[in-house]
Protein backbone atom coordinates (compact mmCIF):
# COMPACT_ATOMS: atom_id res chain seq x y z
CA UNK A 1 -61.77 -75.62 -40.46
CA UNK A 2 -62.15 -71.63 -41.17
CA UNK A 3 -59.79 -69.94 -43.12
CA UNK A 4 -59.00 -66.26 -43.49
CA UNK A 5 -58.56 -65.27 -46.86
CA UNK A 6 -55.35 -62.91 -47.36
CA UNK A 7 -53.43 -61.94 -50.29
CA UNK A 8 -55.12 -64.32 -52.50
CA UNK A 9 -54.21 -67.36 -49.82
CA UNK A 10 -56.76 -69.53 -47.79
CA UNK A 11 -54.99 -69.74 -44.34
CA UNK A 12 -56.17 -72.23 -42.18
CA UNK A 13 -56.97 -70.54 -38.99
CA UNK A 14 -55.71 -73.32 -36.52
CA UNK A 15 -52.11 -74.28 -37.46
CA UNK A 16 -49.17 -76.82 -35.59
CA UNK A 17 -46.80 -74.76 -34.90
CA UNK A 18 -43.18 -76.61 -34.91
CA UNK A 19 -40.21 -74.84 -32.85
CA UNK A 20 -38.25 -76.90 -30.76
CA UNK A 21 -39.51 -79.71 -32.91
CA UNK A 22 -36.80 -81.35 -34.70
CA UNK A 23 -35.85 -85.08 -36.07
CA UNK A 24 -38.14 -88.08 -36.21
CA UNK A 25 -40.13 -86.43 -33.35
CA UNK A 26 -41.06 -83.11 -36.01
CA UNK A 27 -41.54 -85.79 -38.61
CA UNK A 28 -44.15 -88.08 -36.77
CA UNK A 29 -45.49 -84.75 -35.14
CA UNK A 30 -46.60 -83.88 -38.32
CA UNK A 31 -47.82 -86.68 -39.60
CA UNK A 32 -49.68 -87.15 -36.77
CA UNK A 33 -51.62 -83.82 -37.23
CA UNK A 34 -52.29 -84.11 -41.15
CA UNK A 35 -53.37 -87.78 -40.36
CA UNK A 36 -56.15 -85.78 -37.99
CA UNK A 37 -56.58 -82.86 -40.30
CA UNK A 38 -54.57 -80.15 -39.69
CA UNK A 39 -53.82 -78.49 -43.25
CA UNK A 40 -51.21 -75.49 -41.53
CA UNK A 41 -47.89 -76.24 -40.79
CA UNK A 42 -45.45 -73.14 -39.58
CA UNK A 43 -41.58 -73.43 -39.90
CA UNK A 44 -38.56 -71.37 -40.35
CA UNK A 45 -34.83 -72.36 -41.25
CA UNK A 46 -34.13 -70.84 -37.42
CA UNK A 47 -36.11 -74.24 -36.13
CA UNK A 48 -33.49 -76.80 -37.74
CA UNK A 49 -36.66 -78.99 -38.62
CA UNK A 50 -37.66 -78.13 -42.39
CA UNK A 51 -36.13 -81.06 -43.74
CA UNK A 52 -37.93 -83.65 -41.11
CA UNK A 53 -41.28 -81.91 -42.03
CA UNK A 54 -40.23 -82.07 -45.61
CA UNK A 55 -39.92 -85.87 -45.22
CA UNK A 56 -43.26 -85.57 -43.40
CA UNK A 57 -44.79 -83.76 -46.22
CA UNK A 58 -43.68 -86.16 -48.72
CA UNK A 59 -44.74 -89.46 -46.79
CA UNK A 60 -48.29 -87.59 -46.44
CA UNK A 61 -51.03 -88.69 -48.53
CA UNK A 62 -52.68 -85.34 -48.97
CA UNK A 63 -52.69 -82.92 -52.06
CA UNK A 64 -50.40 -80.50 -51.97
CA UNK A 65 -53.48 -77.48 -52.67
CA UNK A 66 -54.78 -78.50 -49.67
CA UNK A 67 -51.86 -77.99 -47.75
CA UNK A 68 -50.64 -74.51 -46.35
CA UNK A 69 -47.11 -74.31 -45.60
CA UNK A 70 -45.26 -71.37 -43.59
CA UNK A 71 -41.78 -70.72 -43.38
CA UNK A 72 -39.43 -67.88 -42.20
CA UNK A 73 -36.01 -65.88 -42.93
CA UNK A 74 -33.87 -65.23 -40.53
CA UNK A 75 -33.05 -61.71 -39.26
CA UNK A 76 -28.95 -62.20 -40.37
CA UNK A 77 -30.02 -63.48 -43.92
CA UNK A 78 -32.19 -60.25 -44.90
CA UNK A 79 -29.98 -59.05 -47.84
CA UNK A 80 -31.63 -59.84 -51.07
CA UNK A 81 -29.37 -62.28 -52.55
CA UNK A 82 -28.53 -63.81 -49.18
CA UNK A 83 -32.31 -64.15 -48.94
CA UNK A 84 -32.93 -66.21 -52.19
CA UNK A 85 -30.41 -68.34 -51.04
CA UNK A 86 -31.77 -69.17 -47.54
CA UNK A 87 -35.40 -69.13 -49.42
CA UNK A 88 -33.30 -71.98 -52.40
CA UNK A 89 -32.42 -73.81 -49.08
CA UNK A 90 -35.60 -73.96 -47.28
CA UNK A 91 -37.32 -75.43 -50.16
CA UNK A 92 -35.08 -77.93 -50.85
CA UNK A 93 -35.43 -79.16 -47.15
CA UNK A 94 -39.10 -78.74 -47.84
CA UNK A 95 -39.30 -80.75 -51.12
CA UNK A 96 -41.68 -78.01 -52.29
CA UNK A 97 -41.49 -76.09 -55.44
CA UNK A 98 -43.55 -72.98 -54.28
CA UNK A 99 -44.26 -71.82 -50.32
CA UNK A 100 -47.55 -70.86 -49.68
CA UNK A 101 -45.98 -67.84 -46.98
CA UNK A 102 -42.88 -66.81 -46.52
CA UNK A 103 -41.79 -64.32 -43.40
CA UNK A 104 -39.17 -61.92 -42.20
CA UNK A 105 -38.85 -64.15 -39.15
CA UNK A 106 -37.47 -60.82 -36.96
CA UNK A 107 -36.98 -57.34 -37.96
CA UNK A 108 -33.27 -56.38 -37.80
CA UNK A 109 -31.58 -53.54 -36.21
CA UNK A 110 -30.41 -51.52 -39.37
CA UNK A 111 -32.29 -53.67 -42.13
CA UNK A 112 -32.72 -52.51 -45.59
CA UNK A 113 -36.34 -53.12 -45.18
CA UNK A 114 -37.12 -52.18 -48.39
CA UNK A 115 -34.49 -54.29 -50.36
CA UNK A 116 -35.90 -57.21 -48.38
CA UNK A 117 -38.93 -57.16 -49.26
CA UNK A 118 -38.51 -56.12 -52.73
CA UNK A 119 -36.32 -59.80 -52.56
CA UNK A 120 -39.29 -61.53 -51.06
CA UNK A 121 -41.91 -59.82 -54.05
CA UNK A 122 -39.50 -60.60 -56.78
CA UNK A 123 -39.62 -64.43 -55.17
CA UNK A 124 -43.47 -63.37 -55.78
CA UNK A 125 -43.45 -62.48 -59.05
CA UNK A 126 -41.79 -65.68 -59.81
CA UNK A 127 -44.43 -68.16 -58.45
CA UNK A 128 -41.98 -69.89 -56.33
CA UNK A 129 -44.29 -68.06 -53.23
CA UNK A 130 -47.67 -67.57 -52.99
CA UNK A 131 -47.83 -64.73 -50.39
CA UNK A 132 -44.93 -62.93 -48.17
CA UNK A 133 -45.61 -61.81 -44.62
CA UNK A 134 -43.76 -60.82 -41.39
CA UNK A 135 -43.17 -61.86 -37.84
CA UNK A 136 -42.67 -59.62 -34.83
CA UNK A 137 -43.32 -56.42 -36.16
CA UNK A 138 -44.46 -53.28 -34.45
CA UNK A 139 -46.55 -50.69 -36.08
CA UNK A 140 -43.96 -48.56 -36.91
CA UNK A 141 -42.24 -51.08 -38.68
CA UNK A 142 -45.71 -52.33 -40.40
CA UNK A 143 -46.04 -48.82 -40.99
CA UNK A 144 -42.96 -48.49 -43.41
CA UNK A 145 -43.75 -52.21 -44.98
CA UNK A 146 -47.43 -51.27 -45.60
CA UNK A 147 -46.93 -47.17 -46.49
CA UNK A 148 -43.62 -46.70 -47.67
CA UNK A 149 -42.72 -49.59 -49.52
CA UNK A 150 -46.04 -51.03 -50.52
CA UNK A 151 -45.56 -54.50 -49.59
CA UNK A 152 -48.67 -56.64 -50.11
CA UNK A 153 -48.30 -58.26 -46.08
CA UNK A 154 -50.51 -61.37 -46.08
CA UNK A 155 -50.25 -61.28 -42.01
CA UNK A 156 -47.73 -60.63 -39.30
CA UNK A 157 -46.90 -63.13 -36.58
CA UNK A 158 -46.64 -62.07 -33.25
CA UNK A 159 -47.13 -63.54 -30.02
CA UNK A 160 -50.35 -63.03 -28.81
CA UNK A 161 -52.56 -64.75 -25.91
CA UNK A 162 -54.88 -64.32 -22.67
CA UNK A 163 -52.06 -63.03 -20.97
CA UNK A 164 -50.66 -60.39 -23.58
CA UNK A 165 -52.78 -57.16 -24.62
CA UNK A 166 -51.82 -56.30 -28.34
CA UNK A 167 -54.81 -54.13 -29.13
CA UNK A 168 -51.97 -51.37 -30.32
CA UNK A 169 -50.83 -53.30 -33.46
CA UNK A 170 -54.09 -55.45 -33.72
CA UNK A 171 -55.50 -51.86 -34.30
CA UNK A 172 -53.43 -51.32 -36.93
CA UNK A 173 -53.81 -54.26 -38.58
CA UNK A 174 -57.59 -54.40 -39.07
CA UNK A 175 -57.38 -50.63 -40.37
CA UNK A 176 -54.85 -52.62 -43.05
CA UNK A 177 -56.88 -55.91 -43.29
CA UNK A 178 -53.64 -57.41 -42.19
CA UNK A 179 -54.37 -60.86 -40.60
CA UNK A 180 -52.79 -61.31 -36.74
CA UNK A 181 -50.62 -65.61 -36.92
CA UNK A 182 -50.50 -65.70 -32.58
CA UNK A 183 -47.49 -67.74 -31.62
CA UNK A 184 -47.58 -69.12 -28.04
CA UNK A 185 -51.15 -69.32 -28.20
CA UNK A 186 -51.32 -71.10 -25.14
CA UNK A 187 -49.00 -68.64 -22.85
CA UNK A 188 -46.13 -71.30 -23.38
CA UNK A 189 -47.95 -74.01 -21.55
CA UNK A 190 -49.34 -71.38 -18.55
CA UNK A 191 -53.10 -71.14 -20.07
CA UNK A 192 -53.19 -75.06 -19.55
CA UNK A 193 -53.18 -74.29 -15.47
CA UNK A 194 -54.94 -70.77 -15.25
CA UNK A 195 -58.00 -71.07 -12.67
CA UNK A 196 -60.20 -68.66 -14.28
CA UNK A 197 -59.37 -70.30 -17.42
CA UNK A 198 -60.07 -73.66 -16.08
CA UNK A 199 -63.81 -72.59 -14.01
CA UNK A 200 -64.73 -71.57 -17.67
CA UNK A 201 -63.67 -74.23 -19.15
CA UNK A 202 -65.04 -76.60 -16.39
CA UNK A 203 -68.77 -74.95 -17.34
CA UNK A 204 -68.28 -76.07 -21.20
CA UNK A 205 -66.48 -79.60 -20.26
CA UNK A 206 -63.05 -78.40 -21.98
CA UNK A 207 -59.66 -77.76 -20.74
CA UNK A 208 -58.52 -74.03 -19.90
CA UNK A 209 -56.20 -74.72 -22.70
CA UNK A 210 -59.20 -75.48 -25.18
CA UNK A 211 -60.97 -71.70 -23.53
CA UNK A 212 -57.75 -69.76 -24.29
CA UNK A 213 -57.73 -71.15 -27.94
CA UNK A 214 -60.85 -70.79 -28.86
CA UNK A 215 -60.89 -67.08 -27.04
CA UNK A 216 -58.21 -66.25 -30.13
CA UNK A 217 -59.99 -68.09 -32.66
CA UNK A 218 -63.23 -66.45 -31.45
CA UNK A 219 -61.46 -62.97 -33.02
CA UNK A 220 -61.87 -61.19 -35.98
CA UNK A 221 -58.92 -62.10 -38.78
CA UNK A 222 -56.84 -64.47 -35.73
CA UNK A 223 -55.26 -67.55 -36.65
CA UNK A 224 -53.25 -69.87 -34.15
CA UNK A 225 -50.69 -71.77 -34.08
CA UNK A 226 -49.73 -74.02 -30.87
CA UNK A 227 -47.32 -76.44 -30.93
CA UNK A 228 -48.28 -79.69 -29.87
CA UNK A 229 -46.19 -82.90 -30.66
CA UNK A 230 -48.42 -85.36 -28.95
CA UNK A 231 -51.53 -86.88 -30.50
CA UNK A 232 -53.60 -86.23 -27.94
CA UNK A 233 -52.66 -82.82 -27.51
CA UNK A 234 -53.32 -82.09 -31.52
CA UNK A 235 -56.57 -83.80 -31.02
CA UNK A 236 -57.47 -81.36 -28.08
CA UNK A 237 -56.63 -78.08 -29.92
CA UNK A 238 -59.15 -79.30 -32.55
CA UNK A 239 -61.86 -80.22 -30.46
CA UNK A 240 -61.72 -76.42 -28.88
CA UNK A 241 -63.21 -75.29 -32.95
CA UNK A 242 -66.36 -76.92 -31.16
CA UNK A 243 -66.66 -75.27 -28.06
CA UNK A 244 -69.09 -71.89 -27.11
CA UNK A 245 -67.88 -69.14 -25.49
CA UNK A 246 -70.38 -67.20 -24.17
CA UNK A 247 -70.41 -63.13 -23.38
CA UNK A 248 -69.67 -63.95 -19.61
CA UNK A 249 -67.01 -66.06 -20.14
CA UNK A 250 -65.68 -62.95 -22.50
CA UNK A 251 -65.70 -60.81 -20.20
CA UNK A 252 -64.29 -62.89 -17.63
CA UNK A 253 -61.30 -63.39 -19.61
CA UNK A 254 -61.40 -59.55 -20.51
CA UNK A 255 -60.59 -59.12 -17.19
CA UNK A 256 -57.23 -60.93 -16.52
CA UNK A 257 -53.81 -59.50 -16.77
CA UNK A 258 -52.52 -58.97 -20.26
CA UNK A 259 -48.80 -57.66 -19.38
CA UNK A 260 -47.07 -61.17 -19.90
CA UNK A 261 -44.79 -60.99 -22.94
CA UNK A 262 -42.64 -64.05 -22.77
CA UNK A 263 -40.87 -64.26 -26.12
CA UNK A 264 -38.28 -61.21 -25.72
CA UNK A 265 -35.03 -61.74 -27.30
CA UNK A 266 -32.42 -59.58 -26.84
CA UNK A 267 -32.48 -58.86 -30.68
CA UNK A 268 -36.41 -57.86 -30.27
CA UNK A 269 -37.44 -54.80 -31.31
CA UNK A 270 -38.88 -51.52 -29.14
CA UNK A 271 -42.92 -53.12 -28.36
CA UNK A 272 -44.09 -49.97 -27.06
């Protein structure tokens, strides 16, 4: 497994990703993928499932420096001492002591930005987390974390697949060394029944799913995250590491549509 190095963390590059996960079927989800490997798991307190991958963490026999644990603050808890407390909370669900990232899930419309993360650094400063990041950030807003306040960003989180162009911000990003964490990797499920995707994959024996992760994980400072809660579906998303894109198939992909954003809550902030 590659890892991008960021802030003095090792981040796995492919990650479960766990919303809409919740109960015995988060906790045997993840189980099942550190039984086959996977070191990343990504969480928030929005997901309702920290405590059943807590449970999963603590049934696991695997050290906890090899593991890499995400989790998230919610846009309504973003005043410092609200955020200690929701950060107090998450780790209790997750029987951990320290987080290894911790993000402002969603910018908020009138956020003290700068508060925030001066909350999240102090957290820091403490050792209780190893690196703080965002989620769903434009460039304006990375702009004031990065410029203005300073904030030592280990990556932001953003959707981000064959479908969606995000050259803008990934621009911005690799002038900062800022890491891109794609959510929806897979389109939501739609890269799984893309032609194009599948004639490529068809030429390599994989799935179109397996070509559009491995066309992320083929990019400079890209990590994934897909949500799978089936076995077999985990075991795919590992087997794409293997597979070799070539500059054809690049280009084919190039070449699709990339104006399909479909995580856009009405709390989202301006894209463009």
């Amino acid at each position: 497994m590659d890892h991008l190095q960021t802030q003095g963390i090792n981040l796995p590059r492919l990650g479960l990703g766990t919303y809409r996960m919740q109960g015995t079927v988060c906790r045997e989800a993840v189980e099942s993928a550190l039984a086959l490997g996977y070191r990343h798991i990504d969480t928030a307190e929005m997901y309702a499932n920290e405590d059943a991958i807590g449970a999963a963490l603590a049934s696991a026999n695997v050290p906890r420096g090899e593991l890499h644990i995400t989790t998230k603050v919610w846009p309504e808890n973003l005043a410092p001492d609200t955020i200690r407390r929701s950060f107090d909370n998450s780790m209790k669900k997750l029987k951990l002591d320290v987080a290894d990232l911790y993000l402002i899930h969603w910018p908020a419309r009138g956020m003290n930005l700068p508060a925030a993360l001066d909350a999240m650094m102090k957290l820091k400063e403490e050792g209780r987390i190893r690196a703080i990041g965002v989620a769903n950030f434009t460039v304006a807003l990375l702009k004031q974390a990065v410029e203005d306040v300073g904030a030592p960003i280990a990556c932001n989180q953003i959707e981000y697949h064959v479908m969606l162009d995000q050259s803008k911000v990934r621009g911005y990003m690799a002038q900062k060394g800022i890491p891109l964490v794609a959510y929806c990797p897979l389109a939501q499920g739609r890269a799984a029944s893309d032609e194009t995707l599948a004639a490529i994959g068809h030429k390599h024996g994989a799935t179109a799913a397996q070509v559009a992760l491995k066309w992320l994980l083929d990019q400079k400072d890209v990590a994934a995250i897909p949500k799978a809660s089936r076995q077999e579906s985990q075991q795919a998303n590992l087997h794409a590491l293997q597979l070799q894109l070539d500059d054809e198939d690049r280009q084919v992909i190039a070449a699709l549509p990339k104006d399909k954003r479909f995580v856009s809550p009405a709390f989202a902030p301006d894209w463009d």
